[in-house]
PDB file of N, CA and C in Angstrom:
ATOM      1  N   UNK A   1       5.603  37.545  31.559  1.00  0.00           N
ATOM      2  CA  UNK A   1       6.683  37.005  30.765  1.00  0.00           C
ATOM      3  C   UNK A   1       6.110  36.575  29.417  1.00  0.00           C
ATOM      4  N   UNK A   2       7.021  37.315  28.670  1.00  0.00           N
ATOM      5  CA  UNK A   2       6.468  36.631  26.724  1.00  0.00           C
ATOM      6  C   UNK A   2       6.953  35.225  26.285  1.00  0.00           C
ATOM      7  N   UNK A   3       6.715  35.111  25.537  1.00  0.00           N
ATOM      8  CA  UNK A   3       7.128  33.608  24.825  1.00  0.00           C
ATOM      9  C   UNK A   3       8.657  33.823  24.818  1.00  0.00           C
ATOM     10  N   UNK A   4       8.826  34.875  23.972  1.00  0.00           N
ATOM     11  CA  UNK A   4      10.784  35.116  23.900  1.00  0.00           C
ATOM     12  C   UNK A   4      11.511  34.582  24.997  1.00  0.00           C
ATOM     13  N   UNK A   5      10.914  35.622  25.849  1.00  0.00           N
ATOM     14  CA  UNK A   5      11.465  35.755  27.554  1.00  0.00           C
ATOM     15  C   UNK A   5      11.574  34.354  28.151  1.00  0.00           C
ATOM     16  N   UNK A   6      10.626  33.836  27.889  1.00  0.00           N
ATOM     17  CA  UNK A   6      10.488  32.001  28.365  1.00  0.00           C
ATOM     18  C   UNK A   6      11.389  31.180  27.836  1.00  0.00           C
ATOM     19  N   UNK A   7      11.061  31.343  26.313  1.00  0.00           N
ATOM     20  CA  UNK A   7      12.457  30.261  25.728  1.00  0.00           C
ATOM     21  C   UNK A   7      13.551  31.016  26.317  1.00  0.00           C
ATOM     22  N   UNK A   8      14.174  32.333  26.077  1.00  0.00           N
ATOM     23  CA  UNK A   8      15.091  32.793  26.472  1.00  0.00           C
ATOM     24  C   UNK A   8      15.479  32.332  27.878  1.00  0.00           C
ATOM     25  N   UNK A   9      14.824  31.798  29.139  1.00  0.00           N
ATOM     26  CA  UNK A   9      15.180  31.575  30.133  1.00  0.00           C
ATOM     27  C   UNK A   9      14.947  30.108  30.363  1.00  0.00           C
ATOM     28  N   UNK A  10      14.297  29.454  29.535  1.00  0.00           N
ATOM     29  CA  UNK A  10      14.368  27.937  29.646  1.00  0.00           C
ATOM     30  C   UNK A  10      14.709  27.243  28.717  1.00  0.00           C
ATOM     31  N   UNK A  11      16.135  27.489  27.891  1.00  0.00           N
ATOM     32  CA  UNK A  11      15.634  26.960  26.256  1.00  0.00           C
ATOM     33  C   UNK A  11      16.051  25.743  26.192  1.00  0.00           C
ATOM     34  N   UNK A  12      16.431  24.325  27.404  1.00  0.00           N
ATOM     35  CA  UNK A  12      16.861  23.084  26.937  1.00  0.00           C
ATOM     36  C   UNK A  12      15.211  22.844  26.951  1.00  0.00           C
ATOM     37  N   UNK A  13      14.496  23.020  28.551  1.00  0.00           N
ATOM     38  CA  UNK A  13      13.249  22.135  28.223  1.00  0.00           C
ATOM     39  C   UNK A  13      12.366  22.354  27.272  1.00  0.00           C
ATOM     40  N   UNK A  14      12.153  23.519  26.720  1.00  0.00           N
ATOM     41  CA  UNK A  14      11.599  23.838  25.559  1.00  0.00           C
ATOM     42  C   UNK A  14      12.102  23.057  24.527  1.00  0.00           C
ATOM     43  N   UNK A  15      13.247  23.021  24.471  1.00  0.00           N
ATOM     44  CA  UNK A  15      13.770  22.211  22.844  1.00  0.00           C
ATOM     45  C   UNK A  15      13.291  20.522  23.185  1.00  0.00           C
ATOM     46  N   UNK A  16      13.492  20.187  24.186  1.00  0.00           N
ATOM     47  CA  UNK A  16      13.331  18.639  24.805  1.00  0.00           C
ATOM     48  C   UNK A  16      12.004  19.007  24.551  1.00  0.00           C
ATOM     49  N   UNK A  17      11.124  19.240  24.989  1.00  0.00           N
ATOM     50  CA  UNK A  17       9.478  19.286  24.371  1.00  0.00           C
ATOM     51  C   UNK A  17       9.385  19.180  23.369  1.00  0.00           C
ATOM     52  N   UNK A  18       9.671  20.329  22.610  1.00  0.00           N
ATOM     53  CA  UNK A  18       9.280  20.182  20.758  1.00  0.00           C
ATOM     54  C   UNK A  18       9.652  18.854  20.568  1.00  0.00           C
ATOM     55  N   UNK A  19      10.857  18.564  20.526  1.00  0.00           N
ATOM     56  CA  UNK A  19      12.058  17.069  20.239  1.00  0.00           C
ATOM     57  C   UNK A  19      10.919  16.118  20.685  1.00  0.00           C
ATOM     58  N   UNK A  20      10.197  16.216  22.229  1.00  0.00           N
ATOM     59  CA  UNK A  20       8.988  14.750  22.017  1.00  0.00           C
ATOM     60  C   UNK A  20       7.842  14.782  21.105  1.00  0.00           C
ATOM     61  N   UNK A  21       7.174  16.460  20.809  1.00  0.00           N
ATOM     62  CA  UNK A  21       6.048  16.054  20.369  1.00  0.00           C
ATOM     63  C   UNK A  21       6.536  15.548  18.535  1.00  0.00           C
ATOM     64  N   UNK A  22       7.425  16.049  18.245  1.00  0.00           N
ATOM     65  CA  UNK A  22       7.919  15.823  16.959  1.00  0.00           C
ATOM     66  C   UNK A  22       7.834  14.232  17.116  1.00  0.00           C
ATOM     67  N   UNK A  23       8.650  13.347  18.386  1.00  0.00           N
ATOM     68  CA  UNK A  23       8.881  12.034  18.007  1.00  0.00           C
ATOM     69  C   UNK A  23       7.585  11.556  18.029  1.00  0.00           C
ATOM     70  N   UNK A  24       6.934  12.143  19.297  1.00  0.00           N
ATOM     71  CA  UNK A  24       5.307  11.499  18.843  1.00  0.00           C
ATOM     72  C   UNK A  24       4.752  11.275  17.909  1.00  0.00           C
ATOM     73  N   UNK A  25       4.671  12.412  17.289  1.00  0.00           N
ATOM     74  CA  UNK A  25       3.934  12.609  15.624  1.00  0.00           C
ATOM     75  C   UNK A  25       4.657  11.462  15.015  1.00  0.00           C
ATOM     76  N   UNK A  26       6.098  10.929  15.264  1.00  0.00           N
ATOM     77  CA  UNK A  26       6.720  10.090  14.302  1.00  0.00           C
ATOM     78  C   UNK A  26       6.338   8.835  14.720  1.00  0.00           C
ATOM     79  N   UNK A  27       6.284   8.105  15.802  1.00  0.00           N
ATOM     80  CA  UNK A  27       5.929   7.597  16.774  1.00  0.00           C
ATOM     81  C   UNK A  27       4.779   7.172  15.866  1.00  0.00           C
ATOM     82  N   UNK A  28       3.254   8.007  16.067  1.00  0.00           N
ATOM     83  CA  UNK A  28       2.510   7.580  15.458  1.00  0.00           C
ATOM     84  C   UNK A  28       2.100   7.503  14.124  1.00  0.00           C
ATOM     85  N   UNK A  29       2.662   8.639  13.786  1.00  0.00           N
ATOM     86  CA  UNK A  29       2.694   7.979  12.014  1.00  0.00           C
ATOM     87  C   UNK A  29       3.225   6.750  11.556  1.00  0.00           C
ATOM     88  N   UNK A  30       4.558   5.820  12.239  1.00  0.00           N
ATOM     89  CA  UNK A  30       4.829   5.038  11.825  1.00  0.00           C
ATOM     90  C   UNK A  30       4.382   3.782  12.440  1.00  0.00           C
ATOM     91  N   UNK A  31       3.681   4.224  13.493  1.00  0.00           N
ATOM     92  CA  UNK A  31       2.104   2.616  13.880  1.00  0.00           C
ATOM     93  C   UNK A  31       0.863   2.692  13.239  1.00  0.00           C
ATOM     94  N   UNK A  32       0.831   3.793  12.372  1.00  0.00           N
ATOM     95  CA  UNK A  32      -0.533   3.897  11.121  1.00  0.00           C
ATOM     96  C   UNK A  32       0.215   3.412  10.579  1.00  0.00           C
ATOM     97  N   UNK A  33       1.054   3.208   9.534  1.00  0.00           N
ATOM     98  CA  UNK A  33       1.614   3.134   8.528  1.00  0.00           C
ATOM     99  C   UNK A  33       2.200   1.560   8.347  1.00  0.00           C
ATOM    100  N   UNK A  34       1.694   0.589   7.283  1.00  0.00           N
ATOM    101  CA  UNK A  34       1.984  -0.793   7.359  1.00  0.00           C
ATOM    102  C   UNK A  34       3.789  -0.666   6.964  1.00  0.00           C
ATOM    103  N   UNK A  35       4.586  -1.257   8.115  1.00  0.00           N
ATOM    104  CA  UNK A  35       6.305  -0.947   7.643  1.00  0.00           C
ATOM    105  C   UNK A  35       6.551  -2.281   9.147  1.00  0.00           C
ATOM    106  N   UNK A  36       7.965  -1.469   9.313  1.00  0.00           N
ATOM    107  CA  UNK A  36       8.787  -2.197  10.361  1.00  0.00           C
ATOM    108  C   UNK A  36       8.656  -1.759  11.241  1.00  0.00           C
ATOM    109  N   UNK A  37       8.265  -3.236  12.206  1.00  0.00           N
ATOM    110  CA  UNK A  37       7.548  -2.877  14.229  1.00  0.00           C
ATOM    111  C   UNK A  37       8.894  -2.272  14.478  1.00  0.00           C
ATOM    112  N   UNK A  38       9.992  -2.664  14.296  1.00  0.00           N
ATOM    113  CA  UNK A  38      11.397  -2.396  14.947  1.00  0.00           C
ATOM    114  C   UNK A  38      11.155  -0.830  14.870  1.00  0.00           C
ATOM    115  N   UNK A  39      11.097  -0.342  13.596  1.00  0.00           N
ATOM    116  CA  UNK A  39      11.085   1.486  13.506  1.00  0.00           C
ATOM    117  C   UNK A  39      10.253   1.908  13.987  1.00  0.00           C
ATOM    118  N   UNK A  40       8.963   1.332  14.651  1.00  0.00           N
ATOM    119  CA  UNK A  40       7.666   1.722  15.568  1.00  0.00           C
ATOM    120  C   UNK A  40       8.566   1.781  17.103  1.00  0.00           C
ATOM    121  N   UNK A  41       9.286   0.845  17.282  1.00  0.00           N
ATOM    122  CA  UNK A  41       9.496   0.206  18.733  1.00  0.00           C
ATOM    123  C   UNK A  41      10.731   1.579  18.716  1.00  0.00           C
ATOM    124  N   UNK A  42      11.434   1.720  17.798  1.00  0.00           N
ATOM    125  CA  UNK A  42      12.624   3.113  18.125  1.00  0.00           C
ATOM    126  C   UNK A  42      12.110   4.296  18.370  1.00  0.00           C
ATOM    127  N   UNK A  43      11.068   4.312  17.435  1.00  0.00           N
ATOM    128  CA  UNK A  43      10.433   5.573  17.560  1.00  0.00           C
ATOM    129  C   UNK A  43       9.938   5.809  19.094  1.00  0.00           C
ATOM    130  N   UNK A  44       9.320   4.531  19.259  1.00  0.00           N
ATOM    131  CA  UNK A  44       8.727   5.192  20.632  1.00  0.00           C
ATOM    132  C   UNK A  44       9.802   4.883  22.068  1.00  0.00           C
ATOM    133  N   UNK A  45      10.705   4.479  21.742  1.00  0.00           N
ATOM    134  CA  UNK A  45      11.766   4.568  22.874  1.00  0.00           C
ATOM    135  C   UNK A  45      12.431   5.971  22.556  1.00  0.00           C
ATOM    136  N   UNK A  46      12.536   6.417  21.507  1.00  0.00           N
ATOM    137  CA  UNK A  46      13.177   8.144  21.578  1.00  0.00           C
ATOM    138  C   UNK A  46      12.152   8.784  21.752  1.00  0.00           C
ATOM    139  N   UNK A  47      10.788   8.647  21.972  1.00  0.00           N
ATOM    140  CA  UNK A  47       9.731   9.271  22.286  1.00  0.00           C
ATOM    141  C   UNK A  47       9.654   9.393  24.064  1.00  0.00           C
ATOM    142  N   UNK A  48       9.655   7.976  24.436  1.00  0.00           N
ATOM    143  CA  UNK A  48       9.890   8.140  25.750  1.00  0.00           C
ATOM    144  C   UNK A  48      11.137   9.023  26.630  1.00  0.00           C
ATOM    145  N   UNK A  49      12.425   8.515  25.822  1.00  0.00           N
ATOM    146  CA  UNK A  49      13.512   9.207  26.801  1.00  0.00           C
ATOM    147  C   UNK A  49      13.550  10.616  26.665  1.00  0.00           C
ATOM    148  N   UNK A  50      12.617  11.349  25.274  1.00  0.00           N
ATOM    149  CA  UNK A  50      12.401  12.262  25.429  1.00  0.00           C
ATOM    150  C   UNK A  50      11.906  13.042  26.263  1.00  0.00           C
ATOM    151  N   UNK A  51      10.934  12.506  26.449  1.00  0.00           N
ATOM    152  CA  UNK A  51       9.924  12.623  27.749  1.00  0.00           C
ATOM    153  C   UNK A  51      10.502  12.626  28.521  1.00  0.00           C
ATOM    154  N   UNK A  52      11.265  11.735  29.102  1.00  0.00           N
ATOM    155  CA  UNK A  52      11.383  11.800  30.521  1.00  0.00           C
ATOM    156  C   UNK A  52      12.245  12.678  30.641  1.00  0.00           C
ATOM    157  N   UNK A  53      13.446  13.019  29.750  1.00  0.00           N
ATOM    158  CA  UNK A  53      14.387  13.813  30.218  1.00  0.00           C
ATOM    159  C   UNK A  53      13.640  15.942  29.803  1.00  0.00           C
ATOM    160  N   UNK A  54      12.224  15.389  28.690  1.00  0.00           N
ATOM    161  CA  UNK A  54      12.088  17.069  29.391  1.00  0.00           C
ATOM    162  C   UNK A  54      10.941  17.082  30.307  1.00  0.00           C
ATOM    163  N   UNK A  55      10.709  16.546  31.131  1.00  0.00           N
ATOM    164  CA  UNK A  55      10.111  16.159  32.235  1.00  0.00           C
ATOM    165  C   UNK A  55      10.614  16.750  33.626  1.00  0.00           C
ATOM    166  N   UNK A  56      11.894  15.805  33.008  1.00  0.00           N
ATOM    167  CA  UNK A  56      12.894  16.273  34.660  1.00  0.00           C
ATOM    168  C   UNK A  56      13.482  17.895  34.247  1.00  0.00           C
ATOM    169  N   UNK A  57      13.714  18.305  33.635  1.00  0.00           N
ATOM    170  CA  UNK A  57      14.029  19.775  33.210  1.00  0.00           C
ATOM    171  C   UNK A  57      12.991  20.493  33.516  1.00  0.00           C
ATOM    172  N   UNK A  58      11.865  20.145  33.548  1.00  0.00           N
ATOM    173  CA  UNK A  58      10.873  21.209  33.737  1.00  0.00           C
ATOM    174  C   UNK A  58      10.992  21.433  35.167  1.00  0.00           C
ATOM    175  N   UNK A  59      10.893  20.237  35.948  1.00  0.00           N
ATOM    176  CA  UNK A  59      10.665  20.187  37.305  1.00  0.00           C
ATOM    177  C   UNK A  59      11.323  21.639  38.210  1.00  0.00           C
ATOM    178  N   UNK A  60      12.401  21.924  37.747  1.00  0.00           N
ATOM    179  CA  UNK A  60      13.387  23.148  38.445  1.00  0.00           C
ATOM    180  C   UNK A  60      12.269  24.179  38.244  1.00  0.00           C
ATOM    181  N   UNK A  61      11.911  24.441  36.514  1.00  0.00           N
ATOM    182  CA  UNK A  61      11.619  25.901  36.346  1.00  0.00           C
ATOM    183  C   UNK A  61       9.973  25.758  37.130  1.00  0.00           C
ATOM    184  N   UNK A  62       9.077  24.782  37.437  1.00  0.00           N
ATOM    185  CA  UNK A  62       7.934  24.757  37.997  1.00  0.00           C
ATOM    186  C   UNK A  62       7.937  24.959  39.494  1.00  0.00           C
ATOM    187  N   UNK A  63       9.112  24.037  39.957  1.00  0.00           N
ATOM    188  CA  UNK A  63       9.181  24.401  41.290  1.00  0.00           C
ATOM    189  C   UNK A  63       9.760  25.816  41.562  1.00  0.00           C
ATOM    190  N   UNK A  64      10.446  27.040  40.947  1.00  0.00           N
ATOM    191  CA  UNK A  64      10.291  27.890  40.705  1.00  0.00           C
ATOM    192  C   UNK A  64       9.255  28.865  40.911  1.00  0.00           C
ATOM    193  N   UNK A  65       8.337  28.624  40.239  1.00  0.00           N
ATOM    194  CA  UNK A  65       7.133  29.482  39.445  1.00  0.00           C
ATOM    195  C   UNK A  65       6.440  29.326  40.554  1.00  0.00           C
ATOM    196  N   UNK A  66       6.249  27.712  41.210  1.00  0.00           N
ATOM    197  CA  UNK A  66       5.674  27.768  42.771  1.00  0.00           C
ATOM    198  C   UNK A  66       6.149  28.335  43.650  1.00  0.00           C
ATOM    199  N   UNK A  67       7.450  28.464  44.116  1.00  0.00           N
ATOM    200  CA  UNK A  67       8.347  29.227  44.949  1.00  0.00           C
ATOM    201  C   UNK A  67       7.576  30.447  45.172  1.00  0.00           C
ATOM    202  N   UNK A  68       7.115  31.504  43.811  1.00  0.00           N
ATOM    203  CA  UNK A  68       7.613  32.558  43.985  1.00  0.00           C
ATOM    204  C   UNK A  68       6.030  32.681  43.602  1.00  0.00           C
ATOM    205  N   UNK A  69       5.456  32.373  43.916  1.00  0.00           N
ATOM    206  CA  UNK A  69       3.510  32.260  44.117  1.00  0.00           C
ATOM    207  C   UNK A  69       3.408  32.473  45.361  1.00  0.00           C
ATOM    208  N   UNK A  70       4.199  31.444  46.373  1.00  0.00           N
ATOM    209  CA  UNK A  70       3.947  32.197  47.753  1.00  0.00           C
ATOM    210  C   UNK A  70       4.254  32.840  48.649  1.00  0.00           C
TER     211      UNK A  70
END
């Protein structure tokens, strides 16, 4: 299976991935950066629920991929 083929057959958890590492990067750029804890503390709560919700999306297509291993 190609990259296409993958997004093509999984494309929420894929987008929910990019969507965390993006908040990460934001996440931590804005705890380097002398500003407002509050916009640190948002950042990393949309960092987390990111996470978790492409977390649980993955879970289907992995238990999947195991399925069909044995």
């Amino acid at each position: 299976m190609n990259l296409r083929e993958f997004v093509g057959t999984y494309p929420l958890p894929v987008v929910l991935t990019l969507g965390a590492v993006a908040a990460l990067g934001w996440t931590v750029l804005e705890a380097t950066t002398p500003g407002s804890t509050a916009t640190t503390l948002r950042a990393a709560a949309l960092t987390t629920v990111l996470v978790i919700f492409a977390a649980g999306f993955w879970v289907e297509p992995a238990g999947e991929w195991y399925a069909d291993r044995e």
